[in-house]
N, C-alpha and C. Protein backbone atom coordinates (compact mmCIF):
# COMPACT_ATOMS: atom_id res chain seq x y z
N UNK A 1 -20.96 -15.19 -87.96
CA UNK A 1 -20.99 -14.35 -86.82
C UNK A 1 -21.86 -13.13 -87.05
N UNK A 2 -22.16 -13.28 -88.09
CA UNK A 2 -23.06 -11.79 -88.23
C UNK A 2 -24.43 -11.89 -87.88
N UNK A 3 -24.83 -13.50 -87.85
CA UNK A 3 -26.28 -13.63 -86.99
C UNK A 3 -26.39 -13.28 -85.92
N UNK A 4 -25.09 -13.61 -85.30
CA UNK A 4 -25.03 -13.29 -83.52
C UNK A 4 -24.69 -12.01 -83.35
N UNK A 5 -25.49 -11.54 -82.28
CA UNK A 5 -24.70 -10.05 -82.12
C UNK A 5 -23.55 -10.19 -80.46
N UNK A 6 -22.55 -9.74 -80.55
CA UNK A 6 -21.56 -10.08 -79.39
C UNK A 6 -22.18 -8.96 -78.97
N UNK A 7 -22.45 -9.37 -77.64
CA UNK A 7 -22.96 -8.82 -76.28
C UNK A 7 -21.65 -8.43 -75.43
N UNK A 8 -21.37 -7.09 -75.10
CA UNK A 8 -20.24 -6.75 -74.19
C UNK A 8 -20.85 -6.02 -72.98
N UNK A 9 -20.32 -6.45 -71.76
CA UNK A 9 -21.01 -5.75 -70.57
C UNK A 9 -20.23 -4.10 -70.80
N UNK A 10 -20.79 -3.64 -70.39
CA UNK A 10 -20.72 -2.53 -69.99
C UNK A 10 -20.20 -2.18 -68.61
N UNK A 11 -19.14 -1.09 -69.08
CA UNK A 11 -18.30 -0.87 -68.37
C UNK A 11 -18.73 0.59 -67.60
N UNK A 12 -19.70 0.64 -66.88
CA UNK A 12 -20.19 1.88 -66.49
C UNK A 12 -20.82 1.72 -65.37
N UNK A 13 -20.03 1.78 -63.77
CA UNK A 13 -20.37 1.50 -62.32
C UNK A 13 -21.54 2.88 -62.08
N UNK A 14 -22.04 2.52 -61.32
CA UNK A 14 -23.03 3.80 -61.13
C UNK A 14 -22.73 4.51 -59.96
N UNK A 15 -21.84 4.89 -59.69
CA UNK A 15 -21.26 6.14 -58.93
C UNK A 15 -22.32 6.88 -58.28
N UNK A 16 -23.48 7.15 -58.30
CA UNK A 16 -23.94 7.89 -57.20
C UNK A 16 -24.37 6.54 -56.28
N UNK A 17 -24.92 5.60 -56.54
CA UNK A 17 -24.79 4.51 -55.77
C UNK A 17 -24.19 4.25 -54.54
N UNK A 18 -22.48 4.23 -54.90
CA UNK A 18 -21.55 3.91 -54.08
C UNK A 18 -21.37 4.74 -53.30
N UNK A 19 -21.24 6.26 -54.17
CA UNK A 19 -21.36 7.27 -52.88
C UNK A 19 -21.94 6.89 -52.06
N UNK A 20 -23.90 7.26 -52.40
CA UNK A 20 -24.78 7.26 -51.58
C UNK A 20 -24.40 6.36 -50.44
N UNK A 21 -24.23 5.09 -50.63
CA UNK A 21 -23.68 3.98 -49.71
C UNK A 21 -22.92 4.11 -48.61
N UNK A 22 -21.49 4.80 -49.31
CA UNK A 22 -20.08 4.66 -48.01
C UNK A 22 -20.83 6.17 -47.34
N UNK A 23 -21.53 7.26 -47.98
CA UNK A 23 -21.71 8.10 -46.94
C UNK A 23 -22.91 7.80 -45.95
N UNK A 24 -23.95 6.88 -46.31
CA UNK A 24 -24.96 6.32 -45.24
C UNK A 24 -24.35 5.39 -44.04
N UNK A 25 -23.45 4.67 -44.75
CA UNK A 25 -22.59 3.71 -44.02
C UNK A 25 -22.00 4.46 -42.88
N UNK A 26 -21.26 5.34 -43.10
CA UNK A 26 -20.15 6.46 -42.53
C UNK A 26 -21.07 7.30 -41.56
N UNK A 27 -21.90 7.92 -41.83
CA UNK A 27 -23.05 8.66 -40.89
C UNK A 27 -23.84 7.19 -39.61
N UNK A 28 -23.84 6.36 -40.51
CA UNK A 28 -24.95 5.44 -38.85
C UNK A 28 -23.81 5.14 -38.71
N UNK A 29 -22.37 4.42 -38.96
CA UNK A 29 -20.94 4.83 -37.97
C UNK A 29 -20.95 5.62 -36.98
N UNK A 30 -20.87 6.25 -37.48
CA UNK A 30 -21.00 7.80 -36.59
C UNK A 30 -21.78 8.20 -35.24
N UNK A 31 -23.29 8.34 -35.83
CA UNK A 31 -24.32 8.17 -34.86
C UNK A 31 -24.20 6.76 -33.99
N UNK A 32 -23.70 5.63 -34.21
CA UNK A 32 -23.17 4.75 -33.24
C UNK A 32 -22.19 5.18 -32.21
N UNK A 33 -21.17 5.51 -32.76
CA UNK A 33 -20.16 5.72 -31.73
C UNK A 33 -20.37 6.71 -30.93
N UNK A 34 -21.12 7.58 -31.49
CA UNK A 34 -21.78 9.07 -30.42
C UNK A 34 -22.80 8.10 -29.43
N UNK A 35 -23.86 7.29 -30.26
CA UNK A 35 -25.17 6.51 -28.80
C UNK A 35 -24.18 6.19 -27.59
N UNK A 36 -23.07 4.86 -28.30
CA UNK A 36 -22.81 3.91 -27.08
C UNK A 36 -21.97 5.27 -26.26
N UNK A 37 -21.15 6.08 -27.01
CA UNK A 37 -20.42 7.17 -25.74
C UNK A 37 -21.17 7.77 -24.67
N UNK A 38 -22.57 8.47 -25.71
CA UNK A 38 -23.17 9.06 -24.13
C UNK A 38 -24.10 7.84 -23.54
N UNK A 39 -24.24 6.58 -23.80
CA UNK A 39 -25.07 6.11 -23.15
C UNK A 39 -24.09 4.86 -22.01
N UNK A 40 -22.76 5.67 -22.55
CA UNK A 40 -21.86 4.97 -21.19
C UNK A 40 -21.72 5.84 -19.89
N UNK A 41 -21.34 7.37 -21.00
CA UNK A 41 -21.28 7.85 -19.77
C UNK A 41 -22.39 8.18 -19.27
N UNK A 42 -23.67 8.16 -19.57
CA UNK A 42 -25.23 8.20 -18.41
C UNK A 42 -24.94 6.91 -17.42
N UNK A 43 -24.21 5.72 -18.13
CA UNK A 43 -24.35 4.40 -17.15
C UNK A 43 -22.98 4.78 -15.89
N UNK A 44 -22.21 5.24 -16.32
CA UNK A 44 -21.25 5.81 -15.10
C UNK A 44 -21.52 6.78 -14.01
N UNK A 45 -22.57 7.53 -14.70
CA UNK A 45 -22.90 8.76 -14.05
C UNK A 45 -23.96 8.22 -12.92
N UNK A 46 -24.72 7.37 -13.60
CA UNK A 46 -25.83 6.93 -13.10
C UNK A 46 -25.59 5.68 -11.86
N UNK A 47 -24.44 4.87 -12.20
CA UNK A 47 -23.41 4.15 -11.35
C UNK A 47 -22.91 5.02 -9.74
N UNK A 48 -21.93 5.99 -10.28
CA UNK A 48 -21.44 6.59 -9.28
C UNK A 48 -23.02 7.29 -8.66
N UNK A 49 -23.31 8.03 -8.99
CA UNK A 49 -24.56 8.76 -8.04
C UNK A 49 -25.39 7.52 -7.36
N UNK A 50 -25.61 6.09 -7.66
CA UNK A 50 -26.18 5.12 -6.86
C UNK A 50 -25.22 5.16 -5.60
N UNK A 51 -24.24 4.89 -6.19
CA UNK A 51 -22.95 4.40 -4.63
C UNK A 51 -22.61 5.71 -3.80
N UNK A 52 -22.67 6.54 -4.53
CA UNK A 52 -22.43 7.72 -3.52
C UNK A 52 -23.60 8.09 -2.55
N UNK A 53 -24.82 7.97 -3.33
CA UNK A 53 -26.06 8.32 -2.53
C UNK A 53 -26.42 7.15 -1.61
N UNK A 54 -25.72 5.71 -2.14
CA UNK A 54 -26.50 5.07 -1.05
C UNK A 54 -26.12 4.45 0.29
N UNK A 55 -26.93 4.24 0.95
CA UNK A 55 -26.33 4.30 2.41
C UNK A 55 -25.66 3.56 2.79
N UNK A 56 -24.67 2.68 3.70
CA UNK A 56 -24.05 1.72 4.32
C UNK A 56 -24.74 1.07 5.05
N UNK A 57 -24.73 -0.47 4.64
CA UNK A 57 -25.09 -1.32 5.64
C UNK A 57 -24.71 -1.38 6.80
N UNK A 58 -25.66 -1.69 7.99
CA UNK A 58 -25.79 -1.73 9.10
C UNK A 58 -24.30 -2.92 9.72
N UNK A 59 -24.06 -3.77 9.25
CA UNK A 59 -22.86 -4.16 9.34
C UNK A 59 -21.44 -3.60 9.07
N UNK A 60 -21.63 -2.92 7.87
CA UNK A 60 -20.53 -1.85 7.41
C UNK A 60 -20.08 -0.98 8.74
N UNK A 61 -21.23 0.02 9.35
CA UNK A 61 -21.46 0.86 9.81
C UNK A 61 -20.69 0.50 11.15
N UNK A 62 -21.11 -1.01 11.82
CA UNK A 62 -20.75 -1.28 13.10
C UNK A 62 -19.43 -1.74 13.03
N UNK A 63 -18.78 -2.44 11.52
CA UNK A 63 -17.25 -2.51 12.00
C UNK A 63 -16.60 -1.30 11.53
N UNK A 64 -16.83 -0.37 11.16
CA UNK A 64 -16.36 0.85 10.98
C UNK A 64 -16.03 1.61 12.36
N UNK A 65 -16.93 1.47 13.59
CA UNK A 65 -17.21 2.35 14.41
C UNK A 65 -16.59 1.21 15.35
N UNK A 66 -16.41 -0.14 15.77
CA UNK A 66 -15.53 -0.99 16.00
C UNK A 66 -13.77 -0.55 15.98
N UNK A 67 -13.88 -0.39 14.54
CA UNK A 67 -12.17 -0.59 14.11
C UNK A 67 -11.92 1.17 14.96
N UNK A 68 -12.56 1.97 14.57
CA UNK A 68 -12.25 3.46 15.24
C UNK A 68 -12.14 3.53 16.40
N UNK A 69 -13.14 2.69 17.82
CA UNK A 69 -12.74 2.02 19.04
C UNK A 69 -11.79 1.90 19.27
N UNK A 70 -11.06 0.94 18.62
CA UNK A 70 -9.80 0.04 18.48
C UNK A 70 -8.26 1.16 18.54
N UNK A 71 -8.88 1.68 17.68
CA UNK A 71 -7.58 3.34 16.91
C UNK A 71 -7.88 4.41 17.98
N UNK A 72 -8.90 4.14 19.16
CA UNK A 72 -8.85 5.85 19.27
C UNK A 72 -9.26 5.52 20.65
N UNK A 73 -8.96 4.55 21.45
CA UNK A 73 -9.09 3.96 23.30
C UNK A 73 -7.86 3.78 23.84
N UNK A 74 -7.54 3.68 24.80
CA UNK A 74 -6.92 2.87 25.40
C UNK A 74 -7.88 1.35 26.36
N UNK A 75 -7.03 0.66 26.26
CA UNK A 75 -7.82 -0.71 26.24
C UNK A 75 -6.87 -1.83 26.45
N UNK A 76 -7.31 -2.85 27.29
CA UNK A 76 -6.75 -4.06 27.74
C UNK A 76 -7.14 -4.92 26.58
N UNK A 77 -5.87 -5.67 26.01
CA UNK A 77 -5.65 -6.83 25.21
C UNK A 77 -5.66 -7.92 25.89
N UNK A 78 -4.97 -8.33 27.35
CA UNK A 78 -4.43 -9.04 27.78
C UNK A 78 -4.00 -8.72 28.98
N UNK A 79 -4.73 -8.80 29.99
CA UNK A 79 -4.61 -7.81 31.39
C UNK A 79 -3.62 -8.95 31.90
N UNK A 80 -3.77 -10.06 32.15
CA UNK A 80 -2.82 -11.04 32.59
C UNK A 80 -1.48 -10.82 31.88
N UNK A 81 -1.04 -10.85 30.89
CA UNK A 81 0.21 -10.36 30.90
C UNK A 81 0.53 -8.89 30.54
N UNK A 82 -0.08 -8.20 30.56
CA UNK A 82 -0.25 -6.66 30.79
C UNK A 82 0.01 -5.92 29.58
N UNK A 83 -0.71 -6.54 28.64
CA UNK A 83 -0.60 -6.19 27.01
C UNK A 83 -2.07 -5.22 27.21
N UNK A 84 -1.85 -3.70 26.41
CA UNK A 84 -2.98 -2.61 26.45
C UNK A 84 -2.32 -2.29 24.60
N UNK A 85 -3.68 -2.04 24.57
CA UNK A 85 -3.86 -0.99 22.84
C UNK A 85 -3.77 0.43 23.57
N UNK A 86 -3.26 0.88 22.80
CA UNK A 86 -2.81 2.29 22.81
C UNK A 86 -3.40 3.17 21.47
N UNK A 87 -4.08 4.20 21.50
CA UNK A 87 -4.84 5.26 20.33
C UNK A 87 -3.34 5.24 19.63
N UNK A 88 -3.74 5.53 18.49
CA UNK A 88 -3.06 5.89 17.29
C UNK A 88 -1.63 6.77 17.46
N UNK A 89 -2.58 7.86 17.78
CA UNK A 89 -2.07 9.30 16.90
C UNK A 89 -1.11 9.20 19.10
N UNK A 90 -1.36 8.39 19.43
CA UNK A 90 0.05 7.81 21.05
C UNK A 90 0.89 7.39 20.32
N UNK A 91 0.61 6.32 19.50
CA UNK A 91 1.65 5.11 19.16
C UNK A 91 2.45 5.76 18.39
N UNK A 92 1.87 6.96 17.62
CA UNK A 92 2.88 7.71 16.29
C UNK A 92 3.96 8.96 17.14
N UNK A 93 3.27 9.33 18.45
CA UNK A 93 4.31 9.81 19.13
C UNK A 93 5.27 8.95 19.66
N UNK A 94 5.29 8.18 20.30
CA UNK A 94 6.31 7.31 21.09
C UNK A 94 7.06 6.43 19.99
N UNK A 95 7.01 6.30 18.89
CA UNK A 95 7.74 5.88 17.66
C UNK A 95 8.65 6.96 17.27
N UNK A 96 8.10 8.09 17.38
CA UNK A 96 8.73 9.37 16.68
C UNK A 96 10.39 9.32 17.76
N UNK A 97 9.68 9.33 19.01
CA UNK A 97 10.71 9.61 20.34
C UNK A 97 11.06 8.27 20.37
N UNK A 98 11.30 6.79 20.11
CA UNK A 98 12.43 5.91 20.06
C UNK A 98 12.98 5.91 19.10
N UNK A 99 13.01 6.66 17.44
CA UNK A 99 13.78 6.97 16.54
C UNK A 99 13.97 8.00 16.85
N UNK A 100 13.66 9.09 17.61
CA UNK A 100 14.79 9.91 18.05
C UNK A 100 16.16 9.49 19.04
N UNK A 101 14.94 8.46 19.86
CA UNK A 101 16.50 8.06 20.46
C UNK A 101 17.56 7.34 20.14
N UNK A 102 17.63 6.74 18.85
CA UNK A 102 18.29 5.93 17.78
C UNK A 102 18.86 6.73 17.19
N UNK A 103 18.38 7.62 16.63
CA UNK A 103 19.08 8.84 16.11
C UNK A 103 20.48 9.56 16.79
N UNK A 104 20.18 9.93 18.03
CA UNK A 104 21.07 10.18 18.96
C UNK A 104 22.02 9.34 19.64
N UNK A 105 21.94 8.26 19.28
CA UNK A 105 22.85 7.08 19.94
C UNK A 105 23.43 6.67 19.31
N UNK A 106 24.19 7.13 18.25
CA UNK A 106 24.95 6.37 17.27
C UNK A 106 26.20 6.32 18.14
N UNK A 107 26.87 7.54 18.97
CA UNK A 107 27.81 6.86 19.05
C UNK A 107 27.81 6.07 20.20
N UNK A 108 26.97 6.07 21.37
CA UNK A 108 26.77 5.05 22.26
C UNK A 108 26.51 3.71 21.70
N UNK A 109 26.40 3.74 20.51
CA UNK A 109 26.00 2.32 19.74
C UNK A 109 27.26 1.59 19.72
N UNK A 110 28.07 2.54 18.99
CA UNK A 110 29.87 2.24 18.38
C UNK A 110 30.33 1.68 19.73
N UNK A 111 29.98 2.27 20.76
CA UNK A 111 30.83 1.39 22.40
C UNK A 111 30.09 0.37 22.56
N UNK A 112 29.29 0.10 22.59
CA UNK A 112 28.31 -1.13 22.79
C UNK A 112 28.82 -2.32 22.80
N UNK A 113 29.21 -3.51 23.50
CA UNK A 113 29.80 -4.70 23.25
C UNK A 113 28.71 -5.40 22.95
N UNK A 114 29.25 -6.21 21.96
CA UNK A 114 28.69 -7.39 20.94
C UNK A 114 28.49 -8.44 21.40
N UNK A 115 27.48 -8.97 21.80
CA UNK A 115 26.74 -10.40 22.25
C UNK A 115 27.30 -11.42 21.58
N UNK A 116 27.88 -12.32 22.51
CA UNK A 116 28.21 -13.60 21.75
C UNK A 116 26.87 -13.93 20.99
N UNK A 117 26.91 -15.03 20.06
CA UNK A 117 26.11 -15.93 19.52
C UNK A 117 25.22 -16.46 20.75
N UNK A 118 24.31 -16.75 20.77
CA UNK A 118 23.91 -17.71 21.43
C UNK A 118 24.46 -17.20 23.32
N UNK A 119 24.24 -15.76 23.63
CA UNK A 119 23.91 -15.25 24.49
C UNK A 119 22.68 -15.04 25.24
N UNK A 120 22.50 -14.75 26.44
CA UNK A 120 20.90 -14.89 27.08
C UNK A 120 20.47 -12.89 26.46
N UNK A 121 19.38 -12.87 26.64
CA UNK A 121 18.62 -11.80 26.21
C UNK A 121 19.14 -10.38 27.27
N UNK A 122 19.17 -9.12 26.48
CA UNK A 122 19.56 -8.32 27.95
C UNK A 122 18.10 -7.81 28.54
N UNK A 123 18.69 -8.00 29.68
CA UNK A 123 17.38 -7.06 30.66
C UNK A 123 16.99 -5.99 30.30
N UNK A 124 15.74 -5.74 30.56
CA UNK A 124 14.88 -4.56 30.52
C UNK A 124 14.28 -3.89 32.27
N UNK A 125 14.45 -2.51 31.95
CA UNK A 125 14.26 -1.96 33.42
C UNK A 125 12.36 -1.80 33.14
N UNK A 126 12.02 -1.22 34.12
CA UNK A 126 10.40 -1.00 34.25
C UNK A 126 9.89 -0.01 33.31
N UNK A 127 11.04 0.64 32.48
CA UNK A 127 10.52 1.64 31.27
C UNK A 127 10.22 0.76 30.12
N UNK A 128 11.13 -0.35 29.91
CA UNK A 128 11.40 -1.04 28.61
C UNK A 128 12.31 -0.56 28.05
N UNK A 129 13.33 0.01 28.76
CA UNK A 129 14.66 0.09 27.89
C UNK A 129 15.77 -0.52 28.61
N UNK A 130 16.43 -1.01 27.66
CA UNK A 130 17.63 -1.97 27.61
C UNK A 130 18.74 -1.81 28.54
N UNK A 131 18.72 -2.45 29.79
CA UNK A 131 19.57 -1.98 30.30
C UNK A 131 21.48 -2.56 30.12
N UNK A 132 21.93 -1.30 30.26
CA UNK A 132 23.47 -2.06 28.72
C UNK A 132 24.13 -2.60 29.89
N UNK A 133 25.18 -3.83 29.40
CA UNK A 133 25.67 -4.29 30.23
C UNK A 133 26.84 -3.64 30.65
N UNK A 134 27.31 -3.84 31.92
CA UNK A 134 28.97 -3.36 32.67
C UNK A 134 29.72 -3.95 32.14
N UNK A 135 30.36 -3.19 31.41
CA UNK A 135 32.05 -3.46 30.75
C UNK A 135 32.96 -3.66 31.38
N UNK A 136 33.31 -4.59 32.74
CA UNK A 136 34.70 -4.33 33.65
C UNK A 136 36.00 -4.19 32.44
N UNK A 137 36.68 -5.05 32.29
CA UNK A 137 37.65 -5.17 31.40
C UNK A 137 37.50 -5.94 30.47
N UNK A 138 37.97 -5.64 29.51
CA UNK A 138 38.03 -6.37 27.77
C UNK A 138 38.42 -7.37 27.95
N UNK A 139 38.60 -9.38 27.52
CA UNK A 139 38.80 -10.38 28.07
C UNK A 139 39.52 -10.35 26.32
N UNK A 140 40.41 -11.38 26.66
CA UNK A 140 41.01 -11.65 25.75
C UNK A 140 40.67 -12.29 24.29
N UNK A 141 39.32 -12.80 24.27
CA UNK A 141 38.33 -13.62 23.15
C UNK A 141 36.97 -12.21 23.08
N UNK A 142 36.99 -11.25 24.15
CA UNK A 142 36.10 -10.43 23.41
C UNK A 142 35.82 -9.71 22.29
N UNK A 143 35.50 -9.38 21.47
CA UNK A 143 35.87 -9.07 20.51
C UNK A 143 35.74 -7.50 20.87
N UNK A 144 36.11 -6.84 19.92
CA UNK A 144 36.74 -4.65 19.90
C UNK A 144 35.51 -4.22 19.71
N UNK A 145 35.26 -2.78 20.47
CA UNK A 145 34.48 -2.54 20.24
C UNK A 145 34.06 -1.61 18.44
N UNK A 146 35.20 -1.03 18.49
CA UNK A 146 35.38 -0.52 17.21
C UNK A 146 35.20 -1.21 15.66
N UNK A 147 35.30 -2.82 16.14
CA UNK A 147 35.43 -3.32 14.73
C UNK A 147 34.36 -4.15 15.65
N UNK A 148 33.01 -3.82 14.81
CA UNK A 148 31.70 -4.64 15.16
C UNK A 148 31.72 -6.36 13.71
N UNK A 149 31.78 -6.93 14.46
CA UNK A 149 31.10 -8.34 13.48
C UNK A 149 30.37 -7.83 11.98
N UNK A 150 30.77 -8.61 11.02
CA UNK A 150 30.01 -8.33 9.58
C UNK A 150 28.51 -8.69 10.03
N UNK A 151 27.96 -9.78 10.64
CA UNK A 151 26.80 -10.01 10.52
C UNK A 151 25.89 -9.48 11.82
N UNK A 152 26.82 -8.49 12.41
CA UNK A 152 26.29 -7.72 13.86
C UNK A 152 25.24 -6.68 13.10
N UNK A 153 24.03 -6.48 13.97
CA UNK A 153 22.91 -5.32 13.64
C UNK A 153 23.33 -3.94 13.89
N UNK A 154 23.28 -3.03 12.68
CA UNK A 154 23.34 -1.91 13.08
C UNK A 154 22.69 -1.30 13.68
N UNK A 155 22.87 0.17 14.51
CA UNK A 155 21.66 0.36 14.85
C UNK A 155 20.25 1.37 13.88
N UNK A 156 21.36 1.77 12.84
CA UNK A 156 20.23 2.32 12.06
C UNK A 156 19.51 1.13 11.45
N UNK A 157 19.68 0.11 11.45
CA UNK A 157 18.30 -0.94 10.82
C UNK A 157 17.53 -1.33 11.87
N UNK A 158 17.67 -1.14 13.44
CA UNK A 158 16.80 -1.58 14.73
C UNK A 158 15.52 -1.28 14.02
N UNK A 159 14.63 -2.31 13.92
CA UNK A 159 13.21 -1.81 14.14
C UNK A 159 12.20 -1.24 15.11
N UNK A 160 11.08 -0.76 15.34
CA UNK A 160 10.65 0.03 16.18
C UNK A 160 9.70 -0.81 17.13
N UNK A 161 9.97 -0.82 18.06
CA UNK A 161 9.02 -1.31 19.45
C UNK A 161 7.63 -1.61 19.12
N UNK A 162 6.95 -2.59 18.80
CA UNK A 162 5.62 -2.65 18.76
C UNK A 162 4.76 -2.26 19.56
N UNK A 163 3.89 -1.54 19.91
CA UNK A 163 3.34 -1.04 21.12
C UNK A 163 1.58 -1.62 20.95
């Protein structure tokens, strides 16, 4: 063994190396995540200012000014059976004033006699309100007015008149 000489690696990493490395590595990291940030937000910026600046198609434009027609006339739907559109900011008054009058009728509700099953519809006068029926006397199968049916409508769940 003394001809041969034993060869041992060497145990000595070169440390400025590795530095140099993870901090080059770590810096174009860096400078990446800074490009793609501002070059998203130029693409957002640059996004919104297209759509905001640009104009509406000529189709856009005409059902826009259509549907506002529609919301803000009065107008025949159906002259034969005497169906009319009514503006908006009408329909949100006369809703307001038949839940007021729901409001106020609770206890005219409580007297109210209860429609058999499979009764005909009640009449309506020329306003569109319900005209209630004449109570002569209570019949012996009528049912009380006080104790309404489980599956009878209250009147706080009535829904509102379509107009």
């Amino acid at each position: 063994m003394s001809d041969e000489q034993v060869r041992v690696e060497g145990d000595n990493p070169k440390n400025i190396i590795i530095t140099a490395s993870i901090v080059i590595v770590s810096v174009v990291l860096i400078v990446m995540v800074i490009g793609v940030n501002q070059w998203f937000g130029f693409a957002v910026r640059d996004e919104v200012t297209t759509k905001q600046l640009a104009t509406e198609p000529a189709d856009k434009r005409a059902l826009r000014a259509q549907e506002a027609a529609h919301l803000s006339r009065y107008q025949f739907v159906d002259r034969e059976k005497g169906v009319v559109r009514i503006p908006v900011e009408r329909a949100r008054e006369l809703v307001v004033q038949d839940w007021g009058k729901v409001a106020e009728a609770p206890a005219a509700a409580a007297e109210a006699v209860v429609a058999p099953v499979g009764a005909a519809p009640a009449a309506t006068d020329a306003a569109g309100q319900v005209d209630a029926p004449k109570a002569d006397a209570p019949k012996a199968d009528a049912p009380k007015a006080d104790a309404p049916k489980a599956d009878a409508p209250k009147a706080e769940e009535k829904a509102p008149a379509e107009h």
